[in-house]
PDB file of N, CA and C in Angstrom:
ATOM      1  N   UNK A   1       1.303  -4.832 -16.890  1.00  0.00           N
ATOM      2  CA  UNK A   1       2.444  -4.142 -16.294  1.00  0.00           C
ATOM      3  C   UNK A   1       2.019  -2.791 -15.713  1.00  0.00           C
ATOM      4  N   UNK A   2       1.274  -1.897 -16.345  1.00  0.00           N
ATOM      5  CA  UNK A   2       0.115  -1.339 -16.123  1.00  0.00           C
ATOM      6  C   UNK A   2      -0.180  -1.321 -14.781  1.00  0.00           C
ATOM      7  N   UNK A   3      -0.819  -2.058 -14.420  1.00  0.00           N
ATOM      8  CA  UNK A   3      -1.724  -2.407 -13.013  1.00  0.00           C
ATOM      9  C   UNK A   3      -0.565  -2.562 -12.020  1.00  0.00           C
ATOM     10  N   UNK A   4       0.447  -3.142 -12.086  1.00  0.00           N
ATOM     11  CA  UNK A   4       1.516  -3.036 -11.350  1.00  0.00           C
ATOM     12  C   UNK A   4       2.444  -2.193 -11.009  1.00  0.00           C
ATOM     13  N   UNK A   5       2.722  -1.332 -11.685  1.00  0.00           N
ATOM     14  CA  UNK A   5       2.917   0.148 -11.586  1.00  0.00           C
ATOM     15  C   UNK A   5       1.879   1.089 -10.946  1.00  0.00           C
ATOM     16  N   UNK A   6       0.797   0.635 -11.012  1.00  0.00           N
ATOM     17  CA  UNK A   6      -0.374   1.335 -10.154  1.00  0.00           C
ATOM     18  C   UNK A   6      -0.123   1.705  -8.643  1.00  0.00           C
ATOM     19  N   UNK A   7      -0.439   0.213  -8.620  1.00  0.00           N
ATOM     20  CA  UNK A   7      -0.220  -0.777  -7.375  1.00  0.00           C
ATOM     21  C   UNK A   7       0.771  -0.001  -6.667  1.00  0.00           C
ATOM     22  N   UNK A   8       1.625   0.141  -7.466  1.00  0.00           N
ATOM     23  CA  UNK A   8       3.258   0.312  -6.466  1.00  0.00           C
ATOM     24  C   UNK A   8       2.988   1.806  -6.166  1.00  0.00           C
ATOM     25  N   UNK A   9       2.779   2.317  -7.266  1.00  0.00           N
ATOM     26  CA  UNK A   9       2.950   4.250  -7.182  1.00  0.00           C
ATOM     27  C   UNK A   9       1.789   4.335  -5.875  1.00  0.00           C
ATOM     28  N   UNK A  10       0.681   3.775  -6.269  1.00  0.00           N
ATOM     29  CA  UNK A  10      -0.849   3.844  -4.685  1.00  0.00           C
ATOM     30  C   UNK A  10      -0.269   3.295  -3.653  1.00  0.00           C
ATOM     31  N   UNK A  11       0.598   2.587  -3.439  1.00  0.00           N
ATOM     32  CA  UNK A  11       1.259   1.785  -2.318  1.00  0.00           C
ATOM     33  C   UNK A  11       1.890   3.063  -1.738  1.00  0.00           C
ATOM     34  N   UNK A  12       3.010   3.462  -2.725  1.00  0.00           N
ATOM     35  CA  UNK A  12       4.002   4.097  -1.729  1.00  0.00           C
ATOM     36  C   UNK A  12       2.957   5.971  -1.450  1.00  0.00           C
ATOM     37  N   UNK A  13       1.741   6.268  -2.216  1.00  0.00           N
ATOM     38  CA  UNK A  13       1.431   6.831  -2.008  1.00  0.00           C
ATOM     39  C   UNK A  13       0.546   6.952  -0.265  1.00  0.00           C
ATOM     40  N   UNK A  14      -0.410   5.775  -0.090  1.00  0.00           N
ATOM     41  CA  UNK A  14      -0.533   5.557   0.889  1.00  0.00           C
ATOM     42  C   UNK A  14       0.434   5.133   1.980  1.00  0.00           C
ATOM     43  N   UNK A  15       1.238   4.337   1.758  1.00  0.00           N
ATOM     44  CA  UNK A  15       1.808   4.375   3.165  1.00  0.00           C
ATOM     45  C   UNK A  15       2.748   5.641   3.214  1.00  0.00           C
ATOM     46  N   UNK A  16       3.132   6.022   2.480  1.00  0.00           N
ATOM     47  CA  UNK A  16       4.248   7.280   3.032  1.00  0.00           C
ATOM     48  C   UNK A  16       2.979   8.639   3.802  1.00  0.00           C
ATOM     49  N   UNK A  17       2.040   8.790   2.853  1.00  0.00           N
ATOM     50  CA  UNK A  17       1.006   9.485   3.544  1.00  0.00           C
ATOM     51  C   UNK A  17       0.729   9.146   4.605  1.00  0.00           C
ATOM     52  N   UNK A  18       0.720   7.961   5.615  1.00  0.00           N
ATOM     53  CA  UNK A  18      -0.052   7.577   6.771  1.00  0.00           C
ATOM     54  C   UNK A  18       1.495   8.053   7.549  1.00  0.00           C
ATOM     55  N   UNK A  19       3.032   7.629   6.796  1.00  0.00           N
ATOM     56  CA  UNK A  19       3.471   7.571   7.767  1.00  0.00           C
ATOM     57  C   UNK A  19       4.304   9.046   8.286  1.00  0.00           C
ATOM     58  N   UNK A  20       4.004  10.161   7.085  1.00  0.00           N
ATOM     59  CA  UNK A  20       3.871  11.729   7.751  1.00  0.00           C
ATOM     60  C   UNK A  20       2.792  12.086   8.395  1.00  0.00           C
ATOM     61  N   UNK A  21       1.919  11.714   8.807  1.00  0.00           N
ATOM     62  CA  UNK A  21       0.816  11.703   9.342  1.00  0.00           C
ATOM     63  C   UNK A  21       1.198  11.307  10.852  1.00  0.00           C
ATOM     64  N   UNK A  22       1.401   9.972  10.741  1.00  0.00           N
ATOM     65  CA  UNK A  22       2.293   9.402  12.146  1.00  0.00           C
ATOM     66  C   UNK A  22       3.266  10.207  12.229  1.00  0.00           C
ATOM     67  N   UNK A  23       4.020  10.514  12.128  1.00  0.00           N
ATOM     68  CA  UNK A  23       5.651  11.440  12.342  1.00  0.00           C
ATOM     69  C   UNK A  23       4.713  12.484  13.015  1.00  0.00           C
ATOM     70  N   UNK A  24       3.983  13.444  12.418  1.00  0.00           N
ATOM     71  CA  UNK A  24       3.338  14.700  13.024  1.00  0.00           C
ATOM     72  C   UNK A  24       2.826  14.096  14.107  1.00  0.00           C
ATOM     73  N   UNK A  25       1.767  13.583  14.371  1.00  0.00           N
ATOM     74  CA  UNK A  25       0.877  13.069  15.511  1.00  0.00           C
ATOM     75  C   UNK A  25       1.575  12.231  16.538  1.00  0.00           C
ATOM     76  N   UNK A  26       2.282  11.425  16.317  1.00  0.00           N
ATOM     77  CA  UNK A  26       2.784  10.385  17.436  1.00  0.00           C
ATOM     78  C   UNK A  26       4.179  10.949  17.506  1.00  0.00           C
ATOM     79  N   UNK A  27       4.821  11.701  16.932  1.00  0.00           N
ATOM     80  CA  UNK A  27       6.538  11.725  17.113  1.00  0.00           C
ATOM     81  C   UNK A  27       6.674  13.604  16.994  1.00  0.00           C
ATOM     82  N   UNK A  28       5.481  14.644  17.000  1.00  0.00           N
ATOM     83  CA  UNK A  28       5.596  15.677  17.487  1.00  0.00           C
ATOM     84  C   UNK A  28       6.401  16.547  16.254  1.00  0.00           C
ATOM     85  N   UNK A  29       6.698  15.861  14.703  1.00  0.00           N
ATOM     86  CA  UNK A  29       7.066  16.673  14.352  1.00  0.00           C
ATOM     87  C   UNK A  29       6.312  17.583  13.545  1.00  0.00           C
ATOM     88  N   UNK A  30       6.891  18.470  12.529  1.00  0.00           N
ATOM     89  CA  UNK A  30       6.175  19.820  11.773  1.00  0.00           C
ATOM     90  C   UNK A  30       4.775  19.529  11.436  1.00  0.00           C
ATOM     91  N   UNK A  31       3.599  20.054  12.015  1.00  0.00           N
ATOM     92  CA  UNK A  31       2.680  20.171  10.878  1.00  0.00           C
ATOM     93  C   UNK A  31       2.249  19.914   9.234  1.00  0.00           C
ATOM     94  N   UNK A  32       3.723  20.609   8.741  1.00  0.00           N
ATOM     95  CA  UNK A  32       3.697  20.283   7.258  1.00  0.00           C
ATOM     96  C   UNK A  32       3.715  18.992   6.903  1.00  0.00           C
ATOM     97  N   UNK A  33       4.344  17.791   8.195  1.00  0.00           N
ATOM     98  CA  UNK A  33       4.471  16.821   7.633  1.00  0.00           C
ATOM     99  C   UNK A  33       2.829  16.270   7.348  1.00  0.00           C
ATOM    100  N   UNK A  34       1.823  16.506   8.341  1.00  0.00           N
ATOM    101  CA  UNK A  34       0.868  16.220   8.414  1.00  0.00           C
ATOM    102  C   UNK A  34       0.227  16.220   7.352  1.00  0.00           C
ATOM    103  N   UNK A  35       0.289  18.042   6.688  1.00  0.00           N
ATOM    104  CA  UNK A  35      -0.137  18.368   5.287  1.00  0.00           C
ATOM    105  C   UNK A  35       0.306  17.425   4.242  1.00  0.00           C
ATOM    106  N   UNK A  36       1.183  17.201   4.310  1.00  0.00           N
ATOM    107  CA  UNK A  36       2.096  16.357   3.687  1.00  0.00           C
ATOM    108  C   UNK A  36       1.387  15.159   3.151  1.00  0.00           C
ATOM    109  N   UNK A  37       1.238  14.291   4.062  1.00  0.00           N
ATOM    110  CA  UNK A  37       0.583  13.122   4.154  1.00  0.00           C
ATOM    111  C   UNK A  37      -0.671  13.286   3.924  1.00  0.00           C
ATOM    112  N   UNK A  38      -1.273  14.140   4.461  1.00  0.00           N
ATOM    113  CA  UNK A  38      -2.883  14.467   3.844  1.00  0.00           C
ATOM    114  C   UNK A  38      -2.955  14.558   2.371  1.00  0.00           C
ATOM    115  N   UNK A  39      -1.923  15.010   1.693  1.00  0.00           N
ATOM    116  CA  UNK A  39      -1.939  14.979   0.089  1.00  0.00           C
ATOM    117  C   UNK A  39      -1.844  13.796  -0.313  1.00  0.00           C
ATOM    118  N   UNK A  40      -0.589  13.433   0.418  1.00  0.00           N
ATOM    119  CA  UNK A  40      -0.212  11.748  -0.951  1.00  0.00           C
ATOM    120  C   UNK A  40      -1.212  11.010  -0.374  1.00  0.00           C
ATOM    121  N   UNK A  41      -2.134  10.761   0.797  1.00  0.00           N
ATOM    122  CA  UNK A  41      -3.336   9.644   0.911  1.00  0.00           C
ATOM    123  C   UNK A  41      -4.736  10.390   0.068  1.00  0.00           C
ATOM    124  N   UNK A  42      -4.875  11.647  -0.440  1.00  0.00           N
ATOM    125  CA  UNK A  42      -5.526  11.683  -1.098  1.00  0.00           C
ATOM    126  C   UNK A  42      -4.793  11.421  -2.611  1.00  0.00           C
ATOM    127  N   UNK A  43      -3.994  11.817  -2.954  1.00  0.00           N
ATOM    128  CA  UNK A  43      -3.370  11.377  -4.348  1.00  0.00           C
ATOM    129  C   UNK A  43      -3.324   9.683  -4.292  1.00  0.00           C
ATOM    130  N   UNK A  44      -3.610   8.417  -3.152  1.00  0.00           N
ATOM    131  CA  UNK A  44      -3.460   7.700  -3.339  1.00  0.00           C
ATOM    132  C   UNK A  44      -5.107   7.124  -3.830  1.00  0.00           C
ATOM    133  N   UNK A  45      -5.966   7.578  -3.546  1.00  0.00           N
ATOM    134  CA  UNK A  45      -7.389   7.609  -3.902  1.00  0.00           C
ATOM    135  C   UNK A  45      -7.479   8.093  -5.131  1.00  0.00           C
ATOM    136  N   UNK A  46      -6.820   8.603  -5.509  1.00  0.00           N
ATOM    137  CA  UNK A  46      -6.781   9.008  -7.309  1.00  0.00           C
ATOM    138  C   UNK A  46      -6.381   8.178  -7.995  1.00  0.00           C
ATOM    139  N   UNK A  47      -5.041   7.719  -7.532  1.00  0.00           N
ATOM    140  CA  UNK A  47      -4.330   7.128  -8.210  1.00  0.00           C
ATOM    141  C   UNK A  47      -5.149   5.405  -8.550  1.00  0.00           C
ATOM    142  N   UNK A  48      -5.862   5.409  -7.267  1.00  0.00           N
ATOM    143  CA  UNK A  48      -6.756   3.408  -7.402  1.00  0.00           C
ATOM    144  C   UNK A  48      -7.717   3.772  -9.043  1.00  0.00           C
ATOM    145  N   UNK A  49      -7.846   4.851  -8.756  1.00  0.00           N
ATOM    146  CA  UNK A  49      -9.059   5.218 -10.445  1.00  0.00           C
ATOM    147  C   UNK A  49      -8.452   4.507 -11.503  1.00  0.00           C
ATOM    148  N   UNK A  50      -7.503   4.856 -11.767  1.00  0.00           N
ATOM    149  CA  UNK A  50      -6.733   4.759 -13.068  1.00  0.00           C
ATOM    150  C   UNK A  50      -6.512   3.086 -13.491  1.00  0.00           C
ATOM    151  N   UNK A  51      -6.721   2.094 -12.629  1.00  0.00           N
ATOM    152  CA  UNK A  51      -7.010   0.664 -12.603  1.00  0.00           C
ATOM    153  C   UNK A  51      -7.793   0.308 -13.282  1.00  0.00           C
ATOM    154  N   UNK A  52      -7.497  -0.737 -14.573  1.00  0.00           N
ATOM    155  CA  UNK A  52      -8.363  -1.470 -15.675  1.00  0.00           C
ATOM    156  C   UNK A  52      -9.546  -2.165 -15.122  1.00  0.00           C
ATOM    157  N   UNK A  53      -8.744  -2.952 -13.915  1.00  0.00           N
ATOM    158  CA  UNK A  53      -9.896  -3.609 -13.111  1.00  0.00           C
ATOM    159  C   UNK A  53     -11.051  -2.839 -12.885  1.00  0.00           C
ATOM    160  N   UNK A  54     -12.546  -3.832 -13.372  1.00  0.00           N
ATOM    161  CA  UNK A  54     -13.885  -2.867 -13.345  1.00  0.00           C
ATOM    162  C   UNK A  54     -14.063  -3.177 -12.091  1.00  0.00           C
ATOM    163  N   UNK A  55     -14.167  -3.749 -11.102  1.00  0.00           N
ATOM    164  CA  UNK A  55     -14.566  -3.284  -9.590  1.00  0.00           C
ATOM    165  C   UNK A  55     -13.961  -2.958  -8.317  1.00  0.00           C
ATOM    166  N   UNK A  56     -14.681  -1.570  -7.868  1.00  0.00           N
ATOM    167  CA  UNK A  56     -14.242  -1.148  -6.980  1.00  0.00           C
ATOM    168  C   UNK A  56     -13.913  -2.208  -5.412  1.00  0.00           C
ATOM    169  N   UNK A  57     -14.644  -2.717  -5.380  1.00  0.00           N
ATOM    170  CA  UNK A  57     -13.978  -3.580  -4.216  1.00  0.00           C
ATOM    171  C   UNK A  57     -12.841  -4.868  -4.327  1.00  0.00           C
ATOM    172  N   UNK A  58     -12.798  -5.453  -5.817  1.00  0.00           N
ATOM    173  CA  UNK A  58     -11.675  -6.288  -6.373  1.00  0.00           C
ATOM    174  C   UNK A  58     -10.747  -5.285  -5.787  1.00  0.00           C
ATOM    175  N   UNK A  59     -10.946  -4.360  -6.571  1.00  0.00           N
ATOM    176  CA  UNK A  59      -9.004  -3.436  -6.630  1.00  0.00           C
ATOM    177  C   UNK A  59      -8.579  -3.410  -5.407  1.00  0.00           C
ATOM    178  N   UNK A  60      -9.668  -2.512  -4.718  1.00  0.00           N
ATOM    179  CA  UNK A  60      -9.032  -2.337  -3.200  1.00  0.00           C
ATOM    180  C   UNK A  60      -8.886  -3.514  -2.606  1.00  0.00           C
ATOM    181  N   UNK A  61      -9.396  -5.023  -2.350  1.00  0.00           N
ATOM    182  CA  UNK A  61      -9.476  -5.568  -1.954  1.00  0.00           C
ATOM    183  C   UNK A  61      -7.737  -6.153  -1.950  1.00  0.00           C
ATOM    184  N   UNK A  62      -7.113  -6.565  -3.507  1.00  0.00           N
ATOM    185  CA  UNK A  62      -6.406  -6.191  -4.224  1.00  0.00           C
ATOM    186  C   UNK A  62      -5.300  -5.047  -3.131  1.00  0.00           C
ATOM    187  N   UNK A  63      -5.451  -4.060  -3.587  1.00  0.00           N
ATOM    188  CA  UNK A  63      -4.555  -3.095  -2.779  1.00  0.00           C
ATOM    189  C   UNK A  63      -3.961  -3.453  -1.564  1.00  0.00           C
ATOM    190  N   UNK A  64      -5.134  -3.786  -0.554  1.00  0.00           N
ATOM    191  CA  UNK A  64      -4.544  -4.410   0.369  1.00  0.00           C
ATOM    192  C   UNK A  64      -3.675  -5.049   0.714  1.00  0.00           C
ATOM    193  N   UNK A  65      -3.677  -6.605  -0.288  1.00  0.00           N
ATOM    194  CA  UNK A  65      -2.764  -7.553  -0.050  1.00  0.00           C
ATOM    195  C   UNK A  65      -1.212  -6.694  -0.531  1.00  0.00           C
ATOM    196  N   UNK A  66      -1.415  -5.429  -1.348  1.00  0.00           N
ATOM    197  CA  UNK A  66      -0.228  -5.605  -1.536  1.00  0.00           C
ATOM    198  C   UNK A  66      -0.012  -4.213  -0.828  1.00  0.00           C
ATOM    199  N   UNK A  67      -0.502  -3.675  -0.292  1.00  0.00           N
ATOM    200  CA  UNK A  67      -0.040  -2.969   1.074  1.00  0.00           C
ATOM    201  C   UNK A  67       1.199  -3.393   1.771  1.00  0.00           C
ATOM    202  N   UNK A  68       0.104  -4.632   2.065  1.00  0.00           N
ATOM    203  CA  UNK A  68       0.927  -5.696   3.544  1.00  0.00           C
ATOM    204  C   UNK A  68       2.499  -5.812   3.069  1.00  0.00           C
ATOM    205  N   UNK A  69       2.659  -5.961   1.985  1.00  0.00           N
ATOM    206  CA  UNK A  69       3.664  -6.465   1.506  1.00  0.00           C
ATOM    207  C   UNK A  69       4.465  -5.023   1.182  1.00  0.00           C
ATOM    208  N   UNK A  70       4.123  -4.226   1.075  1.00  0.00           N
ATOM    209  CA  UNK A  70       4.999  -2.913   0.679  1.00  0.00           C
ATOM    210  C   UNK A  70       4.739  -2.321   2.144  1.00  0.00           C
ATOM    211  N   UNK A  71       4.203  -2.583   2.916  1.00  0.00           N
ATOM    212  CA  UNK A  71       4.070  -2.397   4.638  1.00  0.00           C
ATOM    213  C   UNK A  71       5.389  -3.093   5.152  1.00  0.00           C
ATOM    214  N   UNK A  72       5.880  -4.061   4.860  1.00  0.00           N
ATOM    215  CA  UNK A  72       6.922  -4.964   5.607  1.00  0.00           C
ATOM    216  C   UNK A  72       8.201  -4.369   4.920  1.00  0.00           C
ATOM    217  N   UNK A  73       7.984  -4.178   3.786  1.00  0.00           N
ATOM    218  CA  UNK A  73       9.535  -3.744   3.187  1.00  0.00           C
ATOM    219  C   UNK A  73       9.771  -2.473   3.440  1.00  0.00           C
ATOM    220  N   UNK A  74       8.389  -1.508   3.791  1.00  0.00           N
ATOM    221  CA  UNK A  74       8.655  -0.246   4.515  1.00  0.00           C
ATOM    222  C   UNK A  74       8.997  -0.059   5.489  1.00  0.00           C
ATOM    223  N   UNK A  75       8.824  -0.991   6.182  1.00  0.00           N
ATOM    224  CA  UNK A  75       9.179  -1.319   7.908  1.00  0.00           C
ATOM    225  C   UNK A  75      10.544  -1.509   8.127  1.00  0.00           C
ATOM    226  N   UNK A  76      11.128  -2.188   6.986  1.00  0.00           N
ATOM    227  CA  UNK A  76      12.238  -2.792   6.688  1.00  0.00           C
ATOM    228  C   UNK A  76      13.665  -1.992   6.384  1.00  0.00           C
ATOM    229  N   UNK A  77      12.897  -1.285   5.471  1.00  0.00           N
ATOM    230  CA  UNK A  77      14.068   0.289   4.943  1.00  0.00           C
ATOM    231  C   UNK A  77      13.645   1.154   5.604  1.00  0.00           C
ATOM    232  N   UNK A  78      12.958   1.787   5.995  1.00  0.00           N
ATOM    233  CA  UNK A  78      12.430   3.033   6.584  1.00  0.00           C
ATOM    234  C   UNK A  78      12.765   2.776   8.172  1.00  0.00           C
ATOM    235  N   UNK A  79      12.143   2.309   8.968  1.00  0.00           N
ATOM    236  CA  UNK A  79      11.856   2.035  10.231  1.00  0.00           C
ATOM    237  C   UNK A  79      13.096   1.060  10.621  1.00  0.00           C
ATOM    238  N   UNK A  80      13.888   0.574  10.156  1.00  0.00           N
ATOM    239  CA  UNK A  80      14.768  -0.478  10.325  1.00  0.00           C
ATOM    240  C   UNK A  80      14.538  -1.978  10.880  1.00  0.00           C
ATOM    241  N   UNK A  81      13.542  -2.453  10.924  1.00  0.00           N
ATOM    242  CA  UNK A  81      12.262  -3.187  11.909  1.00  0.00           C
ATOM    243  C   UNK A  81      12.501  -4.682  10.645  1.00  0.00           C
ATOM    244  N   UNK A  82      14.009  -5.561  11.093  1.00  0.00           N
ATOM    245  CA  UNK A  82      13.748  -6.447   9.878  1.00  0.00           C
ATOM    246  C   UNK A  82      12.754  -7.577   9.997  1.00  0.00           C
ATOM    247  N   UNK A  83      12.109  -7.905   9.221  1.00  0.00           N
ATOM    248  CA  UNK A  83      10.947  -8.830   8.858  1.00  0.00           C
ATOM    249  C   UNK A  83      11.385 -10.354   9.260  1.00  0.00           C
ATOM    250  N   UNK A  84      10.143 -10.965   9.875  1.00  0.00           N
ATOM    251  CA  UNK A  84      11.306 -12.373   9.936  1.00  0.00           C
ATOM    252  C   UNK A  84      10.378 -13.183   8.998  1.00  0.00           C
ATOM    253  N   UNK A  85      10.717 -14.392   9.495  1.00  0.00           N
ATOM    254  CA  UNK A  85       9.630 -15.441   8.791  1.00  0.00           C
ATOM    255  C   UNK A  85       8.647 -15.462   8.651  1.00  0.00           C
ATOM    256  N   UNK A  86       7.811 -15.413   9.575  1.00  0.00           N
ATOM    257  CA  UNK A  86       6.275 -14.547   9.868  1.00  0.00           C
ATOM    258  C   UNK A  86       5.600 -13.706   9.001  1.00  0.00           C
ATOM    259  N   UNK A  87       6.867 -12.418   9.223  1.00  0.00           N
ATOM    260  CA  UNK A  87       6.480 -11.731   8.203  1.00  0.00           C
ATOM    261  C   UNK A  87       6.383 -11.840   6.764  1.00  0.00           C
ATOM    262  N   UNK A  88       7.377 -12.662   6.306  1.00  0.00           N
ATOM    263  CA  UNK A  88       7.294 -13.293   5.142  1.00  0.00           C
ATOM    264  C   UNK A  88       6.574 -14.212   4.311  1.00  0.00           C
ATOM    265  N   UNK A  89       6.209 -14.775   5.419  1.00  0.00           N
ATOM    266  CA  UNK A  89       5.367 -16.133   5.044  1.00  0.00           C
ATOM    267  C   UNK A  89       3.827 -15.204   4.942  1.00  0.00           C
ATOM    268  N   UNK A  90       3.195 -14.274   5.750  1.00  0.00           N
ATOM    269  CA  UNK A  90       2.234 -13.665   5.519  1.00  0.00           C
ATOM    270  C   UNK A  90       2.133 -12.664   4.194  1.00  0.00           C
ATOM    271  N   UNK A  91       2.859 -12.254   3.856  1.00  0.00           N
ATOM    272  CA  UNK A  91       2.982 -11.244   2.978  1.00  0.00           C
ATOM    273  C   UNK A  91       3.397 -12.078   1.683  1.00  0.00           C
ATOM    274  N   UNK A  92       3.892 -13.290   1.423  1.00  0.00           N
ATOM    275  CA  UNK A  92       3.579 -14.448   0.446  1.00  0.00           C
ATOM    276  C   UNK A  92       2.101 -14.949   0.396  1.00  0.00           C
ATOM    277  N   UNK A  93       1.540 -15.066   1.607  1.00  0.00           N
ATOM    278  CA  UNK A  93      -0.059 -15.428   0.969  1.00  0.00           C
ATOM    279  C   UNK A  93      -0.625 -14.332   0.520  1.00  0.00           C
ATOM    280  N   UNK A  94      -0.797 -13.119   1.123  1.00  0.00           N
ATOM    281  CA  UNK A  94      -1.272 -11.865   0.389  1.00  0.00           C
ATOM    282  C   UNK A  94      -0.816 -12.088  -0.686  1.00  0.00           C
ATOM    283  N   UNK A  95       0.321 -12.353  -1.184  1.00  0.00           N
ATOM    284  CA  UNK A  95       0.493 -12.190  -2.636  1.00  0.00           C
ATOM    285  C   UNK A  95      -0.278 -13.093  -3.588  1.00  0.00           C
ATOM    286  N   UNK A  96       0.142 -14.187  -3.009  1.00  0.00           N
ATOM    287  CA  UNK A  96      -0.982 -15.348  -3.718  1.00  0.00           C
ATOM    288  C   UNK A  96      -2.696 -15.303  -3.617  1.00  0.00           C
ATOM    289  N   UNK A  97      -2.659 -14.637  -2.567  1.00  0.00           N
ATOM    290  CA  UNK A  97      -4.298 -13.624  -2.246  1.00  0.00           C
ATOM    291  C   UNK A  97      -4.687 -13.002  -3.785  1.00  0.00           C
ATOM    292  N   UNK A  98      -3.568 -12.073  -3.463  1.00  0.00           N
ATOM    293  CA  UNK A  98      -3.900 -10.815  -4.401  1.00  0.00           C
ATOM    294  C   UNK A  98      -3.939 -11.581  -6.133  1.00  0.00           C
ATOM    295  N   UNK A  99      -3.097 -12.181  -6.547  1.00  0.00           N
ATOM    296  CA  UNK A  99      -3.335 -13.126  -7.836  1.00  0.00           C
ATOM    297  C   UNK A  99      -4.291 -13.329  -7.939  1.00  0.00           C
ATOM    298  N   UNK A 100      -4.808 -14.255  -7.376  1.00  0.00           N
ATOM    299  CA  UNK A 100      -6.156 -15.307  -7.252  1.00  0.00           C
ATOM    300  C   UNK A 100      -7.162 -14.120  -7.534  1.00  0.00           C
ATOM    301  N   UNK A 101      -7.526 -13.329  -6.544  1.00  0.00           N
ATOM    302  CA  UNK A 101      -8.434 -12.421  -7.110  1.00  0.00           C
ATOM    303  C   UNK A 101      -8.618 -11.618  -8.266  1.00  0.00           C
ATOM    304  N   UNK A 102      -6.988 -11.621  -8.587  1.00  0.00           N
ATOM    305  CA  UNK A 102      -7.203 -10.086  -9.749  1.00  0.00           C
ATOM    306  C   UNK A 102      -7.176 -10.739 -11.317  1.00  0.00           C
ATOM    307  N   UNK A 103      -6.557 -12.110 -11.052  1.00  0.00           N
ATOM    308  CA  UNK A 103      -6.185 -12.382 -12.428  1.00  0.00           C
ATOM    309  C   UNK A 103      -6.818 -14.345 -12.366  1.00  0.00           C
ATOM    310  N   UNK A 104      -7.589 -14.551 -11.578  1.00  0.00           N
ATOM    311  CA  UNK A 104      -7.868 -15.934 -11.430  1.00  0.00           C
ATOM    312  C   UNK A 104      -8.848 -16.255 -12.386  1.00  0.00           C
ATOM    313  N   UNK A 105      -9.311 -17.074 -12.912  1.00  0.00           N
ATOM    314  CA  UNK A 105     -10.144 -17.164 -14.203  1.00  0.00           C
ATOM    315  C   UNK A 105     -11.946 -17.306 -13.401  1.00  0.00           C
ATOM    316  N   UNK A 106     -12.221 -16.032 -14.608  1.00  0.00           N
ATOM    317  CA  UNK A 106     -13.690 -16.173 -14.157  1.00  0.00           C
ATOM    318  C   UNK A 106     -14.918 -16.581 -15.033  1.00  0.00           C
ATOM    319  N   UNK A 107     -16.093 -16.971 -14.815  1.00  0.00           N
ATOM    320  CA  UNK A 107     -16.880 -17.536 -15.542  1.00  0.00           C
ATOM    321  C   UNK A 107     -18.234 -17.226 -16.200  1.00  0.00           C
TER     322      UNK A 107
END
């Protein structure tokens, strides 16, 4: 439960960081937002540490898939941009991605 709480807190840490980052750069607003975002994408690099999982490229690898998926529902509430099938159906294999790797039996 652990690792999933990770996941989520590094999720919304990175994408909200990228997307004050975008707001400053592409949409002209405050600087601070920039600062802004420069913090929570480094607090989101902190936050991958704290993961039981022993390898660094599992986790992130890991992270990713569930990016995508906290990418679409951000798109979704934030951006108003609703997801269709596509989007869904992709962000269901990431998920089944992300399983397989993190918790699939190894030998």
């Amino acid at each position: 439960m652990s690792s999933i709480f990770l996941f989520l807190l590094a999720g919304l840490a990175e994408i909200g960081g990228g997307y004050l980052i975008w707001l400053w750069l592409r949409d002209g607003k405050p600087f601070y937002l920039g600062v802004s975002g420069a913090l929570l994408l480094t607090a989101y690099g902190i936050i991958a540490t704290f993961q039981a999982f022993p390898t660094f490229g599992r986790v992130y690898a890991a992270y990713g898939g569930v990016f995508i998926i906290m990418s679409v529902v951000w798109g979704w509430g934030i951006d108003r941009e609703t997801p269709d099938f596509y989007d869904w159906l992709g962000a269901g294999i990431c998920l089944v991605g992300v399983s397989v790797m993190l918790w699939g039996p190894r030998g």
